[in-house]
N, C-alpha and C. Protein backbone atom coordinates (compact mmCIF):
# COMPACT_ATOMS: atom_id res chain seq x y z
N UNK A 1 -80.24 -24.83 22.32
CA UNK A 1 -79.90 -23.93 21.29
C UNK A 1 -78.46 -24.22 20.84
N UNK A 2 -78.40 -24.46 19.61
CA UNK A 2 -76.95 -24.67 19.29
C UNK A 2 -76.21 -23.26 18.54
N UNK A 3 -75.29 -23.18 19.39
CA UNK A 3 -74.36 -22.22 18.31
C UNK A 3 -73.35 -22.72 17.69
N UNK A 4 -73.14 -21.65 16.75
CA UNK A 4 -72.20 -21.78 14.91
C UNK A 4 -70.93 -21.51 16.13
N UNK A 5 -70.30 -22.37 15.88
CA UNK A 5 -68.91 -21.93 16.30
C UNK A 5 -68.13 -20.76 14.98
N UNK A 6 -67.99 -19.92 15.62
CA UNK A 6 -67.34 -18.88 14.46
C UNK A 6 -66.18 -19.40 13.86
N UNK A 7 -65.93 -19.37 12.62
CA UNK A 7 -64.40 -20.19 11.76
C UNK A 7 -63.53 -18.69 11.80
N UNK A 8 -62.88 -19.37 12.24
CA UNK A 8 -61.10 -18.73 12.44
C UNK A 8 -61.22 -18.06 10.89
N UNK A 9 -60.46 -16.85 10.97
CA UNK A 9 -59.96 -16.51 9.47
C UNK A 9 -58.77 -16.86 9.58
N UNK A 10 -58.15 -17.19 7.89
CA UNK A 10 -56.95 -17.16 8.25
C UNK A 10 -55.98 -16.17 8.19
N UNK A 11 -54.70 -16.18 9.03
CA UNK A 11 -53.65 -15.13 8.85
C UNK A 11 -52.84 -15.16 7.83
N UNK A 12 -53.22 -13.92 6.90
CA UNK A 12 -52.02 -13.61 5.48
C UNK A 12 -50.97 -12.59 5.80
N UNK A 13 -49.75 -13.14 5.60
CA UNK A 13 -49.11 -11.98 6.14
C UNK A 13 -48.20 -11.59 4.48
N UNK A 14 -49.04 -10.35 3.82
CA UNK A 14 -48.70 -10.00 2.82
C UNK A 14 -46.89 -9.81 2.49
N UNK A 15 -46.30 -10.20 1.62
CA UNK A 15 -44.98 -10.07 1.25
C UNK A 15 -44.68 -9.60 0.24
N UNK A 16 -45.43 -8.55 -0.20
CA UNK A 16 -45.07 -7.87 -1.29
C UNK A 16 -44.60 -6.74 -0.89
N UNK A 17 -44.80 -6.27 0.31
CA UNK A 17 -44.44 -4.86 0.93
C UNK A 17 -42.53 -5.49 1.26
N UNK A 18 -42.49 -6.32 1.84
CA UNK A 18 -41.00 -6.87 1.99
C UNK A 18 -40.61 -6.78 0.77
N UNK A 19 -41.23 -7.13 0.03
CA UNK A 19 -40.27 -7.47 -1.69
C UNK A 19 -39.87 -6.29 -2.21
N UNK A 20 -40.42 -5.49 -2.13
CA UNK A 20 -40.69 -4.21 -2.72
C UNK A 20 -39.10 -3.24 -1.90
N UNK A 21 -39.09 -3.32 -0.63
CA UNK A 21 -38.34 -2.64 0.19
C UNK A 21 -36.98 -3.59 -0.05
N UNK A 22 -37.16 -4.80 -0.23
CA UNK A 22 -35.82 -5.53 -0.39
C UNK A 22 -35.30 -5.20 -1.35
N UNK A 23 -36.17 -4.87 -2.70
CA UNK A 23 -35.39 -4.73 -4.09
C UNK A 23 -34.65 -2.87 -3.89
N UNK A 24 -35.69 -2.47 -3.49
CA UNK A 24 -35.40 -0.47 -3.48
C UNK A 24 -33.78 -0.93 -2.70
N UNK A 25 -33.60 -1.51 -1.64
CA UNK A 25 -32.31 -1.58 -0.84
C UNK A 25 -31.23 -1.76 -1.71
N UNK A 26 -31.56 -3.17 -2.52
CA UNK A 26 -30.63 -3.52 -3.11
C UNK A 26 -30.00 -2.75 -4.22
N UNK A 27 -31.15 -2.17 -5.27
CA UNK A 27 -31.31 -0.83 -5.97
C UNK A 27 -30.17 0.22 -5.58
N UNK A 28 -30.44 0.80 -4.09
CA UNK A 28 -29.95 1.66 -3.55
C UNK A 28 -28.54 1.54 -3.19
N UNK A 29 -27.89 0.20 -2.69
CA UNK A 29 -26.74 -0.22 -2.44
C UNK A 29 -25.70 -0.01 -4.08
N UNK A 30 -26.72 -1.06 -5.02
CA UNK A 30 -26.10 -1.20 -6.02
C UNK A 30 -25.44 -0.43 -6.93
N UNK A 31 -26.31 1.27 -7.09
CA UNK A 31 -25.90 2.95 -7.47
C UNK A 31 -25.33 3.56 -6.28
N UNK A 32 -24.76 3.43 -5.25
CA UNK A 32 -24.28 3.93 -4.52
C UNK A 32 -23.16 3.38 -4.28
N UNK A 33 -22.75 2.18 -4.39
CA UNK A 33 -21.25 1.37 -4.28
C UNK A 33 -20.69 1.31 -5.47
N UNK A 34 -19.51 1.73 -5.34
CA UNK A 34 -18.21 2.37 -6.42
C UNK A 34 -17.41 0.95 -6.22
N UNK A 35 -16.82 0.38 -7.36
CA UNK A 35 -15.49 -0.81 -7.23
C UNK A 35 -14.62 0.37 -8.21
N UNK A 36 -13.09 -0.39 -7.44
CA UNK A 36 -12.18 0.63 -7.97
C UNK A 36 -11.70 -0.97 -8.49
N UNK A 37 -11.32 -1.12 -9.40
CA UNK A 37 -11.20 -1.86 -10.62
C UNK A 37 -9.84 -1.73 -10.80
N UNK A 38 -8.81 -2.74 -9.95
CA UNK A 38 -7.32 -2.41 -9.86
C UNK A 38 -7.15 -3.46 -10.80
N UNK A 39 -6.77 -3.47 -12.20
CA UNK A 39 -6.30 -4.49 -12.88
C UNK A 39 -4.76 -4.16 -13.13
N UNK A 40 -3.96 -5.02 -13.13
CA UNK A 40 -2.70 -4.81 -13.57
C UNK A 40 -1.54 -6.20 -13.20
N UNK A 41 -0.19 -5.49 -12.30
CA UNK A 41 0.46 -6.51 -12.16
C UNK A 41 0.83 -6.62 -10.93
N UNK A 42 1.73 -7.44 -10.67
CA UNK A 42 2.33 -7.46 -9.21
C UNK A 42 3.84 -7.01 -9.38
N UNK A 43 3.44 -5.73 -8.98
CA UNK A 43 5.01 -4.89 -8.88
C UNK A 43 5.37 -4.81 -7.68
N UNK A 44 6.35 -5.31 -7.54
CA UNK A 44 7.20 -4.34 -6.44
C UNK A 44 7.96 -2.97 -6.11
N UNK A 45 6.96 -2.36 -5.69
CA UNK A 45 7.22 -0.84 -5.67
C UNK A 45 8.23 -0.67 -4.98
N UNK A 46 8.96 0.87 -4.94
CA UNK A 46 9.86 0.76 -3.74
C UNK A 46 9.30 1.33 -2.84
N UNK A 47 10.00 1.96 -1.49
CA UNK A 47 8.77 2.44 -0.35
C UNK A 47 9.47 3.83 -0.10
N UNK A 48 8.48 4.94 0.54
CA UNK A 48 8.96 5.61 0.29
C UNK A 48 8.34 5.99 2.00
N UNK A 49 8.95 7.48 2.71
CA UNK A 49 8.86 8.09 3.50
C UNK A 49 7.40 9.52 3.49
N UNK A 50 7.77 9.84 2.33
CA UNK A 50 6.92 11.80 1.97
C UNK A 50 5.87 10.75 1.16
N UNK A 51 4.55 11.34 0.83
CA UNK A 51 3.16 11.16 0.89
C UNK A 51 3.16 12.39 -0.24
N UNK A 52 2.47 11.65 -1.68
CA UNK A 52 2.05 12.81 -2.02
C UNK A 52 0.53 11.93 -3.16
N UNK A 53 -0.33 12.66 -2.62
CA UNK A 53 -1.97 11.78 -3.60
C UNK A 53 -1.79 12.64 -4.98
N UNK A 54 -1.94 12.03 -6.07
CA UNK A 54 -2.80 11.90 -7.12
C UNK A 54 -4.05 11.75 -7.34
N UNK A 55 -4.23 12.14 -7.90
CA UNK A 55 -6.01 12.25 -8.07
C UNK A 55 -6.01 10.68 -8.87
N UNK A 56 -7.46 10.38 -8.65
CA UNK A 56 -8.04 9.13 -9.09
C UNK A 56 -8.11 9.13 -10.47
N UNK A 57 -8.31 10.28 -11.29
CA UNK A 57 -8.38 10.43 -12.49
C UNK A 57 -6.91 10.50 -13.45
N UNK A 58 -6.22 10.15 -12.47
CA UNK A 58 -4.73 10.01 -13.08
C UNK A 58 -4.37 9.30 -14.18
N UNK A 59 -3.66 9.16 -15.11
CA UNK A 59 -3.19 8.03 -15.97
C UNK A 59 -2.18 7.79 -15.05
N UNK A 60 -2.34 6.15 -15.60
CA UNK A 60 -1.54 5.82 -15.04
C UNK A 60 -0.48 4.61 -16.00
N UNK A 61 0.90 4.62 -15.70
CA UNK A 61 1.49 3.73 -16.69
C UNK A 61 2.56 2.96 -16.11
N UNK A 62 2.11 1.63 -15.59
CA UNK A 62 2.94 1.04 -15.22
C UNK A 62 3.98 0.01 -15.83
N UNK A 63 5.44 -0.57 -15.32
CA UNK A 63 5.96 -1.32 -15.92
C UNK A 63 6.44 -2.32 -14.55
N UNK A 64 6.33 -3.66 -15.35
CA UNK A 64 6.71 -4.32 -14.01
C UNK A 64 8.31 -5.40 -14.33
N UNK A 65 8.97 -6.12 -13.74
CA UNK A 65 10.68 -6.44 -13.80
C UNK A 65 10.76 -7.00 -15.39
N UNK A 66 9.53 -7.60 -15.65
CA UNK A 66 10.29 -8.45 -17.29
C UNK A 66 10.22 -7.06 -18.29
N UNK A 67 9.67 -6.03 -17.90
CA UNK A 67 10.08 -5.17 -18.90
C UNK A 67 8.34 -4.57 -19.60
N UNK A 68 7.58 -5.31 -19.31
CA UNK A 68 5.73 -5.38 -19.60
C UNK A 68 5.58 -3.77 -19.20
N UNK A 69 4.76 -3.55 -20.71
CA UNK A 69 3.85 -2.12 -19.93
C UNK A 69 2.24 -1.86 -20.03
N UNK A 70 1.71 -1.39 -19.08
CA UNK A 70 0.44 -1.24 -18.92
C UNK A 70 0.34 -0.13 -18.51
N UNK A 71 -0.99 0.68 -19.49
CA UNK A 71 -1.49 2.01 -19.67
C UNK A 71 -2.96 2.29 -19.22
N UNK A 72 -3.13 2.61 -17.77
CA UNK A 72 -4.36 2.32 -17.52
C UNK A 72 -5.17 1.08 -17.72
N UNK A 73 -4.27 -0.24 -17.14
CA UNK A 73 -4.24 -1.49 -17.12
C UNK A 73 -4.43 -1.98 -19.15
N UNK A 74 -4.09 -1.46 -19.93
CA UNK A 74 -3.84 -2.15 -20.73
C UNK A 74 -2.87 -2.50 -21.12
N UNK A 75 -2.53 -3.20 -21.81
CA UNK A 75 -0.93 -3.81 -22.36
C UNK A 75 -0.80 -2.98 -23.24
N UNK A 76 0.30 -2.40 -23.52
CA UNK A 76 1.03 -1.55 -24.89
C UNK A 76 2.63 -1.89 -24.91
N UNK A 77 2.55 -1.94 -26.07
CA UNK A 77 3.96 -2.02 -26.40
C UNK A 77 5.38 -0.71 -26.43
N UNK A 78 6.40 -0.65 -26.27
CA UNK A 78 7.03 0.29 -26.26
C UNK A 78 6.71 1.57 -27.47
N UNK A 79 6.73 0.64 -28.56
CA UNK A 79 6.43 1.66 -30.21
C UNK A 79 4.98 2.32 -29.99
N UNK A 80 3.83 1.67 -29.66
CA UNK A 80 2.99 2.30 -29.48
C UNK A 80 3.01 3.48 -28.20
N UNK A 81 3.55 3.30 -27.12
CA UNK A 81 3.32 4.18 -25.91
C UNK A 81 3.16 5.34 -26.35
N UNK A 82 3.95 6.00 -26.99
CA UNK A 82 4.00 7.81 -27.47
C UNK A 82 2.54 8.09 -28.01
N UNK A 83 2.07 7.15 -29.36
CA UNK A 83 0.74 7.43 -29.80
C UNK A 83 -0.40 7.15 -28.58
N UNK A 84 0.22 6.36 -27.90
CA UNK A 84 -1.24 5.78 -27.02
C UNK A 84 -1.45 6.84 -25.83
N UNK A 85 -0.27 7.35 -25.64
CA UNK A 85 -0.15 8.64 -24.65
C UNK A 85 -0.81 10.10 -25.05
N UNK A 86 -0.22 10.38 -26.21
CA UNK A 86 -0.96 11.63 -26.72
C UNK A 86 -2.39 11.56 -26.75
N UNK A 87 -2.71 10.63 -27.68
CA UNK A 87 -4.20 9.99 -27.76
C UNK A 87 -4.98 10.49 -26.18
N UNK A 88 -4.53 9.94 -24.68
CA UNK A 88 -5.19 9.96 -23.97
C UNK A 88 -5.12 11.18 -23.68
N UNK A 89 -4.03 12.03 -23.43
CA UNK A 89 -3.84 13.13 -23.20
C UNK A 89 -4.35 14.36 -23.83
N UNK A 90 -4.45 14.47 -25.32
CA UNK A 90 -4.88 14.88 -25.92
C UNK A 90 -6.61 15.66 -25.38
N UNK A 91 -7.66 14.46 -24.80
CA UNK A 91 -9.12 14.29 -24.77
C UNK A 91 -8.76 14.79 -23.15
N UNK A 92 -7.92 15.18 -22.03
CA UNK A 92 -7.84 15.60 -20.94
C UNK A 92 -7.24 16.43 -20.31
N UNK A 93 -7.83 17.66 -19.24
CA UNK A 93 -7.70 18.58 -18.90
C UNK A 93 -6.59 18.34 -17.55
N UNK A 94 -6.81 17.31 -17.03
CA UNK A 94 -5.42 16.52 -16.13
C UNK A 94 -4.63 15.72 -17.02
N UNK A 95 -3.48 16.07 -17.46
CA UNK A 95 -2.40 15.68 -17.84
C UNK A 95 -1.31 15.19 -16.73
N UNK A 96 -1.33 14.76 -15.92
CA UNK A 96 -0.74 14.19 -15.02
C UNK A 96 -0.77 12.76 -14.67
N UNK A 97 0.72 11.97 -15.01
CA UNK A 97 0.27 10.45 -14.96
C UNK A 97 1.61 10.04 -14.14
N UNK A 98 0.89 9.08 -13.25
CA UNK A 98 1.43 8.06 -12.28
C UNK A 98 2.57 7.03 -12.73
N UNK A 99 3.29 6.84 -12.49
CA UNK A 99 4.52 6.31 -12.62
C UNK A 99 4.49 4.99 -11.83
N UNK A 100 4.06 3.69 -12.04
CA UNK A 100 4.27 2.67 -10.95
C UNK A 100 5.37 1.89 -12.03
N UNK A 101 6.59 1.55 -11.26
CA UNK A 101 7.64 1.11 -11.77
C UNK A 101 8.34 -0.10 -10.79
N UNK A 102 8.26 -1.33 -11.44
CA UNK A 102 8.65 -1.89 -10.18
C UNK A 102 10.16 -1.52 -9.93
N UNK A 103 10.68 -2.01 -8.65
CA UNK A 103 11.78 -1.16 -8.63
C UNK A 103 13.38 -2.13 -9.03
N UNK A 104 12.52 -3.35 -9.58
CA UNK A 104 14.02 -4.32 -10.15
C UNK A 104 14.33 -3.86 -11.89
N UNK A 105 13.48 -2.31 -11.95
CA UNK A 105 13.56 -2.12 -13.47
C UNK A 105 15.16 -1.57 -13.70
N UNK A 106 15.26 -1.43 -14.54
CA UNK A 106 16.65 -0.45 -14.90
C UNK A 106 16.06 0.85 -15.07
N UNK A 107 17.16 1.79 -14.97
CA UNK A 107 17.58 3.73 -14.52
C UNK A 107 16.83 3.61 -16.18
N UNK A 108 17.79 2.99 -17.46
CA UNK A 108 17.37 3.68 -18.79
C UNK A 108 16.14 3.53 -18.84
N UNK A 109 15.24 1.99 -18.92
CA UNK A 109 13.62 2.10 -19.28
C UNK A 109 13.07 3.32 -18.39
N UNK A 110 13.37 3.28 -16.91
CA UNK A 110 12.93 4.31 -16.22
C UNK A 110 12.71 5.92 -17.11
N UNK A 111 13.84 5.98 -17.45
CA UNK A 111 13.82 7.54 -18.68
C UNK A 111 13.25 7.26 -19.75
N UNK A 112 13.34 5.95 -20.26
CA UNK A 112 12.12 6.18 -21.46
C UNK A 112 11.06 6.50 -20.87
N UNK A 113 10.40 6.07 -19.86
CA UNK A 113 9.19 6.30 -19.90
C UNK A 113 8.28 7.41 -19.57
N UNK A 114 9.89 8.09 -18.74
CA UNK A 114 9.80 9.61 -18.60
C UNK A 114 9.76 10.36 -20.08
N UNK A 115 10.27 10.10 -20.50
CA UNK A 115 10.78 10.75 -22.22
C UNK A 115 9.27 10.58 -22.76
N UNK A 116 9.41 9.67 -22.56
CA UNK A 116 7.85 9.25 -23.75
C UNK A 116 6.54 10.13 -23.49
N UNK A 117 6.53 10.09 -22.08
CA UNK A 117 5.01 10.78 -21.22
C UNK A 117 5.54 12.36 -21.54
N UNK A 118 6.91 12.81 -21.07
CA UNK A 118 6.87 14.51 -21.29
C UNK A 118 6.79 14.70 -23.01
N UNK A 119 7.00 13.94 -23.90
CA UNK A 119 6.79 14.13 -25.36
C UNK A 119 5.68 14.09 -25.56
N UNK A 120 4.82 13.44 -24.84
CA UNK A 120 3.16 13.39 -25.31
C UNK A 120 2.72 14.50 -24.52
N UNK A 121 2.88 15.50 -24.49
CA UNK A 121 2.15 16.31 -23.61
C UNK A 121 1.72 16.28 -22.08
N UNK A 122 2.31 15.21 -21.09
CA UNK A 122 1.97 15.16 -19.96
C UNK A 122 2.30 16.69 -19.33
N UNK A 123 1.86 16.87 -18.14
CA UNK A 123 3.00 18.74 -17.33
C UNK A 123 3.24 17.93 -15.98
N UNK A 124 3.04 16.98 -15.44
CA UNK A 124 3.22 16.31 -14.02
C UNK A 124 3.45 14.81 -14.03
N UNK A 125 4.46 14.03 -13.80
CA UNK A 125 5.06 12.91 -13.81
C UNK A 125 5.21 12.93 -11.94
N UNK A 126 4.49 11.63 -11.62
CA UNK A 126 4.98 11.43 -10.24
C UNK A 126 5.25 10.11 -9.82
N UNK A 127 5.44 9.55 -9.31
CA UNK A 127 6.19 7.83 -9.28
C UNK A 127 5.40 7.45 -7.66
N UNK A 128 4.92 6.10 -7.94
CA UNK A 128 3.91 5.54 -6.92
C UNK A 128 4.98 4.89 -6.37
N UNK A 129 4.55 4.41 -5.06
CA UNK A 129 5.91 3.95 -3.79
C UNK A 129 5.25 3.64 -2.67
N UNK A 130 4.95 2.50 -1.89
CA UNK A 130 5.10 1.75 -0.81
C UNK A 130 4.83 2.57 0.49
N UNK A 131 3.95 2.69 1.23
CA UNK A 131 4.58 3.27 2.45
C UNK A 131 5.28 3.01 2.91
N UNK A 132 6.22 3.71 3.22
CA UNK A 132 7.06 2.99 4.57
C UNK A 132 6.66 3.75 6.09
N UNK A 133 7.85 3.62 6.55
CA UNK A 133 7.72 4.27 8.30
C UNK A 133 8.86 5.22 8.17
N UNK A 134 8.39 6.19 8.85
CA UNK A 134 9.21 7.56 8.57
C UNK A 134 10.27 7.30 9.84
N UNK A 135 11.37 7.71 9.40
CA UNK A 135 12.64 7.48 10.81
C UNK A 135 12.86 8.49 11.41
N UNK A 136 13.07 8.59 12.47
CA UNK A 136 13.21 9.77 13.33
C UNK A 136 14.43 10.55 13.05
């Protein structure tokens, strides 16, 4: 008597269930991870001791030693700053903007730029600074 040797099936090991879970991950990573989008310059801040946060929603207006200014990383020129300030200020309920100044600037630009921000309606001017180490 001869027997049928039974044929092997073969093994599928479906990959659409992987595909499916790989993309939802990536999906999920991709709406859930924030980049904070630091464009600007390389200032040298000065450093400071006292700690005080700003909110993320800050304007911010930096100037760095050749005299360059950037308004929420854009370039503006001195003549424009006042219009470009109100403008932002104007459309926001935080009026409070960050001060990064490198610190080889001069005392006068320093007050323009104070001048300029309290003329546009800012109510809170605060100046960004380095940690340092607090001395005993």
């Amino acid at each position: 008597m001869l027997y049928q040797r039974k044929r092997r099936s073969d093994i599928n090991v479906e990959l659409s269930p992987l595909i499916d879970v790989v993309f939802l991950l990536l999906i999920f990573f991709m709406v859930s991870t924030t980049f904070k989008d630091e464009k600007g310059m390389d200032l040298n801040l000065p450093t400071a001791t006292s700690e005080s946060k700003a909110g993320d929603s800050a304007i911010t207006l930096a100037v760095d030693a050749q005299g360059l200014l950037l308004l929420n990383g854009e370039t503006i020129t001195k003549d424009d700053l006042d219009k470009s300030l109100k403008r932002i200020l104007d459309d926001r309920e935080d009026k409070m903007i960050v001060l990064k100044i490198d610190e080889s600037v001069s005392h006068g630009l320093v007050v323009e730029m104070m001048d300029a921000a309290k003329a546009s309606g800012a109510t809170g001017l605060t100046f960004a600074a380095r940690p340092g180490k607090k001395q005993p």
